[in-house]
Protein backbone atom coordinates (compact mmCIF):
# COMPACT_ATOMS: atom_id res chain seq x y z
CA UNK A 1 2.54 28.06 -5.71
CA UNK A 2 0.42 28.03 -8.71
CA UNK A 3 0.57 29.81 -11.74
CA UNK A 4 -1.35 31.34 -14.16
CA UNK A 5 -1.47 29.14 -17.63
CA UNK A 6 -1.32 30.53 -21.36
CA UNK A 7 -0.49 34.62 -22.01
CA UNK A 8 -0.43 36.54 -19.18
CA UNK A 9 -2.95 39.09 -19.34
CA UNK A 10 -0.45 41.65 -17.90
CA UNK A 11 0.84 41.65 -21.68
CA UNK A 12 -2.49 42.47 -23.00
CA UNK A 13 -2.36 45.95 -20.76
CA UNK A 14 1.05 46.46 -22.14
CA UNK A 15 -0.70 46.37 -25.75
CA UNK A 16 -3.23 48.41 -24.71
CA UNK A 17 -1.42 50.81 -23.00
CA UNK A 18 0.98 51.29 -25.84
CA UNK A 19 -1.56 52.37 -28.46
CA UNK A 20 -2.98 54.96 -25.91
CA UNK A 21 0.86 56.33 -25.59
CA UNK A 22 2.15 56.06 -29.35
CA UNK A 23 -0.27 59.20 -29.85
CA UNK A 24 -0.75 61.22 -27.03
CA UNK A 25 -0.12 64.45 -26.47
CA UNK A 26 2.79 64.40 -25.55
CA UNK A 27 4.02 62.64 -29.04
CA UNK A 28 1.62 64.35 -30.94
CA UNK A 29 3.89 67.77 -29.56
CA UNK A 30 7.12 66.45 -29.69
CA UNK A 31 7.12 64.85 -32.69
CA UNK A 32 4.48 66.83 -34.61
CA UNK A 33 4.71 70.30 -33.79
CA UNK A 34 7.68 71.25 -35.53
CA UNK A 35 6.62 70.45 -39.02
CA UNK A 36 2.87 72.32 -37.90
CA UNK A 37 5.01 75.12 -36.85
CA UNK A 38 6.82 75.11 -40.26
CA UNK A 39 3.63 75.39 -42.24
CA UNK A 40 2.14 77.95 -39.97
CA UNK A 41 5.08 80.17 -39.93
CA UNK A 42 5.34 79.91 -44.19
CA UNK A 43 1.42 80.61 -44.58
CA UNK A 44 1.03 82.75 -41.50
CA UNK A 45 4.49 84.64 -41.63
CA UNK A 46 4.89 84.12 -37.62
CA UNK A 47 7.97 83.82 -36.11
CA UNK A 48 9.96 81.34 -34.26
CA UNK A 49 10.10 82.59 -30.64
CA UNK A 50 5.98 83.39 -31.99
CA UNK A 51 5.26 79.43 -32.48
CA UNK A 52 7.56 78.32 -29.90
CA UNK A 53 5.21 80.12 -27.36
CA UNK A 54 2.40 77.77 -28.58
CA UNK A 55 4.08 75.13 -27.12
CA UNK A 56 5.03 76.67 -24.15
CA UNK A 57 1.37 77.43 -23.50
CA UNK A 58 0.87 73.76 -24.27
CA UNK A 59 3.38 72.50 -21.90
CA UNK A 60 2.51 74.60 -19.07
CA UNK A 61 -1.35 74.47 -18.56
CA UNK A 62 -0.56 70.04 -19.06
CA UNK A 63 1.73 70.75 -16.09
CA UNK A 64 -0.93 72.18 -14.28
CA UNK A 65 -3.57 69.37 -15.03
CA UNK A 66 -0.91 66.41 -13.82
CA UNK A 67 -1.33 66.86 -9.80
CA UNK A 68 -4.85 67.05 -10.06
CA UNK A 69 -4.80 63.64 -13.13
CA UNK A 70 -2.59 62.00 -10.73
CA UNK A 71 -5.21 62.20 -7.91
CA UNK A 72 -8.07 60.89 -10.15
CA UNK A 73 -5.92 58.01 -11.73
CA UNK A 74 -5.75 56.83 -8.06
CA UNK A 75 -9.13 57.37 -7.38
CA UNK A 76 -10.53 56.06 -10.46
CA UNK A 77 -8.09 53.71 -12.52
CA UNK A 78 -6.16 53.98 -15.56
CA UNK A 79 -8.59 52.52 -18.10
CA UNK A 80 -11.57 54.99 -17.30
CA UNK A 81 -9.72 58.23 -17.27
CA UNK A 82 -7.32 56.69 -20.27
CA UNK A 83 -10.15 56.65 -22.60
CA UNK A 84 -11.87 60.30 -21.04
CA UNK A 85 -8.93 62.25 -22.34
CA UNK A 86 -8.65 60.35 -25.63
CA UNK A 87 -12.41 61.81 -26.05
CA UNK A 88 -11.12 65.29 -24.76
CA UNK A 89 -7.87 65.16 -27.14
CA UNK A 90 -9.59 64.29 -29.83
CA UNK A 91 -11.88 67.27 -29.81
CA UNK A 92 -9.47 69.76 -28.96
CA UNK A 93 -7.33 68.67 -32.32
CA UNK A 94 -10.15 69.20 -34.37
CA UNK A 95 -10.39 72.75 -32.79
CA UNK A 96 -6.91 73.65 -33.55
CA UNK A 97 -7.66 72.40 -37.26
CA UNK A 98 -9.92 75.14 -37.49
CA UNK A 99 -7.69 78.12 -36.68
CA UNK A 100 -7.45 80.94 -38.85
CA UNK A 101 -4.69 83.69 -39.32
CA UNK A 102 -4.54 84.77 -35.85
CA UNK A 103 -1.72 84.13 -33.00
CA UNK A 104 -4.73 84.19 -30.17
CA UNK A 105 -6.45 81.33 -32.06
CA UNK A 106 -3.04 79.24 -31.84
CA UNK A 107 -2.29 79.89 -28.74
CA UNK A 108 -6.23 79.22 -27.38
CA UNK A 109 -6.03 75.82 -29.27
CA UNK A 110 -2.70 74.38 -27.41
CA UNK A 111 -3.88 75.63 -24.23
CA UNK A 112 -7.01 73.29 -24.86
CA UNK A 113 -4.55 70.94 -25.98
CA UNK A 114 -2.73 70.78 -22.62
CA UNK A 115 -5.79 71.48 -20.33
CA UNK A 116 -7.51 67.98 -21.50
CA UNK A 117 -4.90 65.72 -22.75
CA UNK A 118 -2.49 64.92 -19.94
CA UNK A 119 -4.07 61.46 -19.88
CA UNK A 120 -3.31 60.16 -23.22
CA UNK A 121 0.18 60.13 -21.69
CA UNK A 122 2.40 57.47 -19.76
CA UNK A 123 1.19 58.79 -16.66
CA UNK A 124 -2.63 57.22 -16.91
CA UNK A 125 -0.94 53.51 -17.33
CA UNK A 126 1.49 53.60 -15.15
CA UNK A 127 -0.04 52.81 -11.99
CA UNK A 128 -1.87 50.03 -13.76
CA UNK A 129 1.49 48.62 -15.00
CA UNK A 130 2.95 48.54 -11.70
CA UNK A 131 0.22 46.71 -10.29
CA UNK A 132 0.27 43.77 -12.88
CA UNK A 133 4.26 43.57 -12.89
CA UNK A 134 6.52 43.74 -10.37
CA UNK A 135 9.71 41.46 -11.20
CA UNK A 136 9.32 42.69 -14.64
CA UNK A 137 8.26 46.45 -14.26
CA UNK A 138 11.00 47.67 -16.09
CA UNK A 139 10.24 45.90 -18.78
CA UNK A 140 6.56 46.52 -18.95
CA UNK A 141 6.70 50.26 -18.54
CA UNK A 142 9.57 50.35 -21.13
CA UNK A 143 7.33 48.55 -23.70
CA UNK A 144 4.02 50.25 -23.36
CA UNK A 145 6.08 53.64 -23.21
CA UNK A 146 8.40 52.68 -26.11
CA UNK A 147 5.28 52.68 -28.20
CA UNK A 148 6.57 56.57 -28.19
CA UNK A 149 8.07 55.59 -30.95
CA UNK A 150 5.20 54.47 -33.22
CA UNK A 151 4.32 58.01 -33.13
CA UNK A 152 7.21 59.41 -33.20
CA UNK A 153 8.22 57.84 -36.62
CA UNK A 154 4.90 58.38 -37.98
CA UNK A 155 3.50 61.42 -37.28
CA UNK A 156 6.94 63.65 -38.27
CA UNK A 157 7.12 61.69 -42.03
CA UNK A 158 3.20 61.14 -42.94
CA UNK A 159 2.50 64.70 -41.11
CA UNK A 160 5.06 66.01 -43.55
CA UNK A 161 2.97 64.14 -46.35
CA UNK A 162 -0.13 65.47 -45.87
CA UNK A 163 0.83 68.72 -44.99
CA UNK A 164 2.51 69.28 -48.19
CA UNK A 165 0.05 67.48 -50.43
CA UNK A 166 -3.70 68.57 -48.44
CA UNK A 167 -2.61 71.10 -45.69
CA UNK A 168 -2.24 71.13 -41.90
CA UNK A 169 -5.69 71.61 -41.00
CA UNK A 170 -6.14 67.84 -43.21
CA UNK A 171 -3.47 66.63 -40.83
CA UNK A 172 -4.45 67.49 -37.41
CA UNK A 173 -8.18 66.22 -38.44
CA UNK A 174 -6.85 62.89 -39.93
CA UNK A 175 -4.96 62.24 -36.05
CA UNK A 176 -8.49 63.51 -34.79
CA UNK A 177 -10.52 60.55 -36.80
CA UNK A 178 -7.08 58.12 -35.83
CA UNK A 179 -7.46 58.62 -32.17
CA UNK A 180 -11.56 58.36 -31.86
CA UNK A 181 -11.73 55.09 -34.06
CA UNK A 182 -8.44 53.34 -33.11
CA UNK A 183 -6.84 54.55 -30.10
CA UNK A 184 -10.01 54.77 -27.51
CA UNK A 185 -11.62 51.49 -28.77
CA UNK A 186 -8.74 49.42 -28.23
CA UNK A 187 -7.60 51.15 -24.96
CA UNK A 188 -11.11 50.56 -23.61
CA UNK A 189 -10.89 46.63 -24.28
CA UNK A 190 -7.21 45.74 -23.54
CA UNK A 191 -6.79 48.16 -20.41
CA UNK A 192 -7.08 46.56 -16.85
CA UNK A 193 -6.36 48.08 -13.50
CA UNK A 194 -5.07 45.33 -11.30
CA UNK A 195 -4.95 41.90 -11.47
CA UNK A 196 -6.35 41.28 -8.41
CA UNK A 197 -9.94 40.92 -9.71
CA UNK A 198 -9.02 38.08 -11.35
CA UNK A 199 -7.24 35.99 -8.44
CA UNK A 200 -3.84 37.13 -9.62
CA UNK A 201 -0.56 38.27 -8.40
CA UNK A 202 2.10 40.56 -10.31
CA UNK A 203 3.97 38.80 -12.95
CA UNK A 204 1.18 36.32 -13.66
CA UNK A 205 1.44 34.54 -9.72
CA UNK A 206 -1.76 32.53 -8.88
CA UNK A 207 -3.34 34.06 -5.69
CA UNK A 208 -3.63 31.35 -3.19
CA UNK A 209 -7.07 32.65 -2.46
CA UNK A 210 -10.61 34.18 -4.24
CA UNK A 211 -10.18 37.01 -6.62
CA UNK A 212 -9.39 40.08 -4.46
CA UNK A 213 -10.12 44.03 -4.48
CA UNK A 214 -7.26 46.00 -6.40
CA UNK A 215 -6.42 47.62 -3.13
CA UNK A 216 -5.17 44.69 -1.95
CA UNK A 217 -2.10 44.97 -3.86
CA UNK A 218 -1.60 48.24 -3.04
CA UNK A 219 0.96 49.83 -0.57
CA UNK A 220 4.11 52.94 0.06
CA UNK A 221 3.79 56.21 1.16
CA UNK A 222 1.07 58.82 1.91
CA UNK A 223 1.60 62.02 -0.47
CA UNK A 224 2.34 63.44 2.41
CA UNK A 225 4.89 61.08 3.29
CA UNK A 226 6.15 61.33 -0.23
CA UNK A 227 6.49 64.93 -0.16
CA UNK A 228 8.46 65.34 2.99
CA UNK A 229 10.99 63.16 1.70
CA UNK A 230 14.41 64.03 -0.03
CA UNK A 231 14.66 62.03 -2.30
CA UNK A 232 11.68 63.17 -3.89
CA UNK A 233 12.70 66.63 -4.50
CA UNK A 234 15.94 65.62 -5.54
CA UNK A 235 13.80 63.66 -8.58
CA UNK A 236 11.75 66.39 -9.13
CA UNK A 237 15.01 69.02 -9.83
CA UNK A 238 16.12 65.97 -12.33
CA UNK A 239 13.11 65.79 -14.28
CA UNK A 240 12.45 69.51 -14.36
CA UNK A 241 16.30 69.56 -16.30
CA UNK A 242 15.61 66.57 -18.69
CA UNK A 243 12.39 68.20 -19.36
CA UNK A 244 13.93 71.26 -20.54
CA UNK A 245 16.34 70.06 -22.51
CA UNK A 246 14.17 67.56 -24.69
CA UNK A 247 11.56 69.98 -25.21
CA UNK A 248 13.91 72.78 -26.17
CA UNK A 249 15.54 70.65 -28.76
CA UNK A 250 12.12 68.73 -30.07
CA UNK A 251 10.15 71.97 -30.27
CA UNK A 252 12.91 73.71 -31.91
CA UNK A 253 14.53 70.94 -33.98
CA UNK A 254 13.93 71.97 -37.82
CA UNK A 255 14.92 75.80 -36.89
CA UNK A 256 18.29 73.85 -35.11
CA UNK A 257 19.60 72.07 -37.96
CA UNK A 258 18.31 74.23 -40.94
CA UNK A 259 20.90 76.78 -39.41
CA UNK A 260 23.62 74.41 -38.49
CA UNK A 261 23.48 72.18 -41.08
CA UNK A 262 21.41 73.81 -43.62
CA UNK A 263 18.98 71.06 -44.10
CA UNK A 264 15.18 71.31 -45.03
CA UNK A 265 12.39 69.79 -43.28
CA UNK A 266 12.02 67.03 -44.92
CA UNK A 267 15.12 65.76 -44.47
CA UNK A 268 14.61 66.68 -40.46
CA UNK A 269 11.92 64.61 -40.99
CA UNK A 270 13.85 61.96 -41.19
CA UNK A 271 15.76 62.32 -38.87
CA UNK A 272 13.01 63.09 -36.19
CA UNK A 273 11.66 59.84 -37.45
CA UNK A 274 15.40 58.36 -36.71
CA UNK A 275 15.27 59.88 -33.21
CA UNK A 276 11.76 58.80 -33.07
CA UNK A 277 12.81 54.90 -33.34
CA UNK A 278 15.29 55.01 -31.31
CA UNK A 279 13.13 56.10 -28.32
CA UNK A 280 11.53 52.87 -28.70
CA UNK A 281 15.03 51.14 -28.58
CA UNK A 282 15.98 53.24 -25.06
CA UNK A 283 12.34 52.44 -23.92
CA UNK A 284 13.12 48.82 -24.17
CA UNK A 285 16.59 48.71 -23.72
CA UNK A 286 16.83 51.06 -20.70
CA UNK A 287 13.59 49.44 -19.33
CA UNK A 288 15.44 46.01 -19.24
CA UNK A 289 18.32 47.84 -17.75
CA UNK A 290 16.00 48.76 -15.12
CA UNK A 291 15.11 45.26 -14.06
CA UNK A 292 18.74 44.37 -13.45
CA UNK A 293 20.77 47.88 -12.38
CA UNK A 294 20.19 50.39 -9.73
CA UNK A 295 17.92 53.11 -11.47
CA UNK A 296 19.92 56.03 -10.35
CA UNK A 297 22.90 54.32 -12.77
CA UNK A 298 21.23 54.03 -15.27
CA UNK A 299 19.79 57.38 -15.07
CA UNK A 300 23.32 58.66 -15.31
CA UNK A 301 23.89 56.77 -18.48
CA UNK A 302 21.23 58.78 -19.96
CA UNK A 303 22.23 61.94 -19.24
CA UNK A 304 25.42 61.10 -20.54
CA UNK A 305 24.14 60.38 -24.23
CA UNK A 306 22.04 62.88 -24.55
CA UNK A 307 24.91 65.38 -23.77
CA UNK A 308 26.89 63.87 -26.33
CA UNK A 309 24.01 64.18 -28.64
CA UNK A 310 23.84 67.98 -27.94
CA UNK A 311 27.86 68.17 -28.43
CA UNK A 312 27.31 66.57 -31.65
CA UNK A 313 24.26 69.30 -32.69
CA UNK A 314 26.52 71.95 -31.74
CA UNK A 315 29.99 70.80 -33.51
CA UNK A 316 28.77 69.19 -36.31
CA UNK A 317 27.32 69.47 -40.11
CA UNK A 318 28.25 65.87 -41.09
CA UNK A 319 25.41 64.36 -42.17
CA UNK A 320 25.92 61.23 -40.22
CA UNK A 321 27.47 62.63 -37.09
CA UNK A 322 23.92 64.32 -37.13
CA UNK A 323 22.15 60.82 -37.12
CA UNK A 324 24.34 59.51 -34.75
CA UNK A 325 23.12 62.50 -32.14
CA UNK A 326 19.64 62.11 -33.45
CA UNK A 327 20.13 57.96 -32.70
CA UNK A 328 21.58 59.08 -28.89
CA UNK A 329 19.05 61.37 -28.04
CA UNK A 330 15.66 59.70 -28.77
CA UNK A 331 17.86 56.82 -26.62
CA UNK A 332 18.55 58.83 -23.77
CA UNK A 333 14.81 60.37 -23.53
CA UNK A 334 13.56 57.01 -24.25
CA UNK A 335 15.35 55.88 -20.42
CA UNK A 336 14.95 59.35 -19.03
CA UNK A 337 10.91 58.65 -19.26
CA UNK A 338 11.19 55.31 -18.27
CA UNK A 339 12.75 56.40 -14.49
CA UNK A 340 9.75 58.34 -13.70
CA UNK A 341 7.26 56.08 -12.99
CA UNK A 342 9.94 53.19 -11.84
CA UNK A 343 11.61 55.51 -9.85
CA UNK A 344 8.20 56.40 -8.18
CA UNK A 345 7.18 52.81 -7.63
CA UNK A 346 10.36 51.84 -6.10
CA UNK A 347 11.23 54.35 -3.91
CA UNK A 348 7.80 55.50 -2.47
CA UNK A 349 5.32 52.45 -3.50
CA UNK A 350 1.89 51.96 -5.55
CA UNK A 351 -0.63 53.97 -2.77
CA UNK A 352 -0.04 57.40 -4.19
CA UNK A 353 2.39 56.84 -7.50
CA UNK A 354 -0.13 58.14 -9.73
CA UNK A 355 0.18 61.05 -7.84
CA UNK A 356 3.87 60.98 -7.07
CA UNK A 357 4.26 60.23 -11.36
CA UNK A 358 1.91 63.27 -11.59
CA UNK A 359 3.94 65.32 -9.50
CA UNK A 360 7.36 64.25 -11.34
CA UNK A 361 5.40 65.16 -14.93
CA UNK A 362 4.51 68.81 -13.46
CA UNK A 363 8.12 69.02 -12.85
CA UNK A 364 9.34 67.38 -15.96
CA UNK A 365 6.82 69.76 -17.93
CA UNK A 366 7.94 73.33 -16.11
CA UNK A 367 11.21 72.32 -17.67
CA UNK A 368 9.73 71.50 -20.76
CA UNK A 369 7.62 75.09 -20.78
CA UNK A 370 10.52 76.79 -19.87
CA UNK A 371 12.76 74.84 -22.59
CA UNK A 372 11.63 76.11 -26.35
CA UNK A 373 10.91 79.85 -25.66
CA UNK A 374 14.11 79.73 -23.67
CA UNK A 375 16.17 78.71 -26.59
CA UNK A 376 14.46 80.30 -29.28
CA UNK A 377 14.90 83.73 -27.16
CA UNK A 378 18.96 83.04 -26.62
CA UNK A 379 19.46 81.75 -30.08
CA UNK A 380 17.67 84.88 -31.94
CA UNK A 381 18.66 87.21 -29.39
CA UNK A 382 22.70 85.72 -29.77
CA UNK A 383 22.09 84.90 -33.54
CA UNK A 384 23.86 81.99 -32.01
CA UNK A 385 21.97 77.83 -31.84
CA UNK A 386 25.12 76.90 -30.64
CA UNK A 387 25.56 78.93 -27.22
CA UNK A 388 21.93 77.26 -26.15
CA UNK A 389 23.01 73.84 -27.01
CA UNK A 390 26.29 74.40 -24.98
CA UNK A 391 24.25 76.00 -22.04
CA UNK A 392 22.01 72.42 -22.41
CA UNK A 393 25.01 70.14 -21.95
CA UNK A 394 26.23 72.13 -18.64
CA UNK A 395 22.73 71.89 -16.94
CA UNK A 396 23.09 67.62 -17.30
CA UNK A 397 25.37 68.10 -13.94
CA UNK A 398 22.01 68.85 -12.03
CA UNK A 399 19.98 65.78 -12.76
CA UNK A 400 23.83 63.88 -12.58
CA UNK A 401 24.26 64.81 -9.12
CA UNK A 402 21.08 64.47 -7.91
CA UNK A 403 21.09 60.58 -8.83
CA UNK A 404 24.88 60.18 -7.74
CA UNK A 405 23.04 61.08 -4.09
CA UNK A 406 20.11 58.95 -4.33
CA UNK A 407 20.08 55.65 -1.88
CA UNK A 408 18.73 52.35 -2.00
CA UNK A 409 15.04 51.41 -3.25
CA UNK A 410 12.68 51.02 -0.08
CA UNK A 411 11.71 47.83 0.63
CA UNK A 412 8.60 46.23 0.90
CA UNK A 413 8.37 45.52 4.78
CA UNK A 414 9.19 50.04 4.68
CA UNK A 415 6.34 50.36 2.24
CA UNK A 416 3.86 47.80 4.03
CA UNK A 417 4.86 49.75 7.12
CA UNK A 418 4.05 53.29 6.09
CA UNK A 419 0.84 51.82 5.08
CA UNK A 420 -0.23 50.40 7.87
CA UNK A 421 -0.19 46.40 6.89
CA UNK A 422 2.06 43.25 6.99
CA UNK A 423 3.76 42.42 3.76
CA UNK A 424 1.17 39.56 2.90
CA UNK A 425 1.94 39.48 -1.23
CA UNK A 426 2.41 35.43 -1.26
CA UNK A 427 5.78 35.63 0.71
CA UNK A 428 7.12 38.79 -1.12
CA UNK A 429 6.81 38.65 -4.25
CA UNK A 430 8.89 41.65 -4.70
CA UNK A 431 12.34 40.12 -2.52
CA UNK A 432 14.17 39.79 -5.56
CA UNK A 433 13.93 43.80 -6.33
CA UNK A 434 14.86 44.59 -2.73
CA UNK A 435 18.10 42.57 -2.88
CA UNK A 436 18.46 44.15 -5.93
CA UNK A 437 18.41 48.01 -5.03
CA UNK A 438 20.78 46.94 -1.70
CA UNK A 439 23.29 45.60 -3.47
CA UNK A 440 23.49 48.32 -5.82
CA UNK A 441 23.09 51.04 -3.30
């Protein structure tokens, strides 16, 4: 069989796909809203459980938006709706610059926030990503995401900046101008939705015949299919957990450690920026993992640092048992994100797995509302951060046992099946995957 010569324009989508993601939404609030929340709370005088409901507000109206973003991804392809939301994100930061002294302003602001921007998120690439790599998925969903940690680093240290030296309103307008004139232009030009068009296969293969319609690539499971099926829901509980812890601790984060450690934001900063980088080193790392170990095991793994990263929160003021924790958690969500969409792809297929990715985000993100507002409440109400973080490391056995009774990956003559064709992709291009997930099933 022939193959395609020079770079691989797969890698190009992983570029472009990776500047959309280092400053989404979704990074913009993890990494970004706790140092917003700090200035708002010292010029405002509003309250933790207060700010925390901002995000909450955030979190769940972007739930709501992911079924419905997951629907038009497959309809309409990543690289169109990609750059819509970019448009719509952009707008809606420059209307929470402009807020003035009152609570209904904030909370009107995120809930623009997470009404528009759902697709400046891993979910509008990752049906693209899965169509131009298949031997290598892991991989190429583990870079683009891992770009995470661009903004992850960034935002928490020069948000800091500017926030102390021209205000917040200077910093949410500055990511405003960032994402109009460098994130949509570049997602627009690198972004591709299959490789099909261009007489290609995943991984760079040469089609043995003409350039072919995107569809052609493209088979698994009806939603309905998807949704009757076990292992689905057991995902979904999994995702709705890891969601809930992340959020509770990134949302919450400088009000954590200024009471167990006594530290000031700008030394959180650092750290957040610490945690931050070391998403990009789980995105890779566990996204390599991927391509080699039965997801569910390595989902396991994750879990497992991030509980010892909440021990560590809970038991310790050492200032380098706190980077340690801060280095195992941005890990541990760096692989937890990566199992969505590969999960998705391998167990139900490419038909509906911007909808099935959708689906697992709505999950993910109920956690995540439920998460901050949840901990802030317990840790006021207690005058306690350390019973939440405890109650955190007991709910990891839900997601744990949920993957301990997942089976193997479905294989592509399954897949082709439920849709209605013969496996035709140049003699399976994907055998090597389905050995794969028996063997480690």
């Amino acid at each position: 069989m022939a193959t395609n010569s020079g770079l691989f324009r797969g890698w190009r989508v992983v570029a472009g796909s990776g500047i959309g993601i280092a400053f989404g939404s979704v990074v913009f609030t993890g990494g970004g809203f706790a140092q917003l929340a700090h200035a708002w709370g010292h010029e405002f005088g509003w309250t933790q459980p207060q700010l925390a409901k901002a995000a909450t507000i955030y979190l769940l109206l972007q739930t709501v938006t992911f079924p419905v973003l997951g629907w038009l991804l497959d309809r309409w392809g990543s690289r169109k709706v990609a750059s819509a939301s970019i448009v719509l994100f952009t707008l809606a930061l420059l209307a929470l610059s402009r807020i003035g002294d009152s609570l209904n302003q904030l909370y009107a602001a995120f809930a623009l926030i997470g009404l528009v921007s759902g697709g400046t998120n891993v979910v509008s690439y990752a049906r693209a990503l899965s169509l131009w790599f298949d031997r290598q998925r892991g991989l190429a969903l583990g870079l683009a995401a891992g770009s995470q940690a661009i903004g992850a680093v960034l935002l928490p240290i020069l948000g800091a900046k500017i926030i102390a030296t021209a205000g917040w309103s200077a910093a949410l307008s500055s990511l405003a101008a960032f994402e109009l004139v460098v994130c949509l232009p570049l997602v627009a030009l690198l972004v591709r939705d299959s490789p099909a068009p261009y007489g290609l296969l995943p991984d760079g293969a040469a089609s043995a015949g003409p350039a072919a319609p995107a569809k052609a690539l493209v088979i698994g499971l009806s939603r309905g299919a998807v949704l009757r099926s076990p292992t689905f829901w057991k995902l979904a509980l999994a995702f709705a957990v890891m969601g809930l812890t992340f959020y509770a601790i990134s949302i919450n984060i400088v009000f954590i450690l200024s009471k167990t450690a006594g530290l000031a934001p700008a030394e959180i900063a650092k750290i957040q920026a610490i945690a931050g980088a070391a998403v990009l080193i789980g995105r890779i790392g566990f996204g390599w993992l991927l391509d080699r170990l039965h997801a569910p095991r390595v989902g396991m793994l994750t879990l497992a640092m991030g509980a010892v990263g909440l021990a560590l929160y809970a038991t310790t003021t050492a200032p380098t048992l706190i980077l340690f924790a801060a280095l195992l958690g941005g890990a541990a969500i760096g692989g937890e994100a990566d199992l969505m969409p590969y999960l998705a792809s391998r167990y139900f297929g490419t038909r509906s797995l911007s909808s099935v990715f959708g689906w697992f985000l709505t999950a993910f993100f109920v956690g995540a509302a439920i998460g901050p507002i949840a901990f802030a409440t317990i840790a006021t109400s207690q005058n306690s951060v350390v019973l939440p973080l405890y109650l955190l490391i007991a709910l990891h056995i839900v997601p744990m046992l949920a993957f301990v009774t997942l089976g193997r990956y479905s294989s592509v003559a399954d897949l082709a099946a439920a849709n209605g064709k013969v496996p035709d992709l140049e003699n399976d291009i994907s055998h090597s995957k389905e050995k794969d997930g028996l063997a480690h099933s």
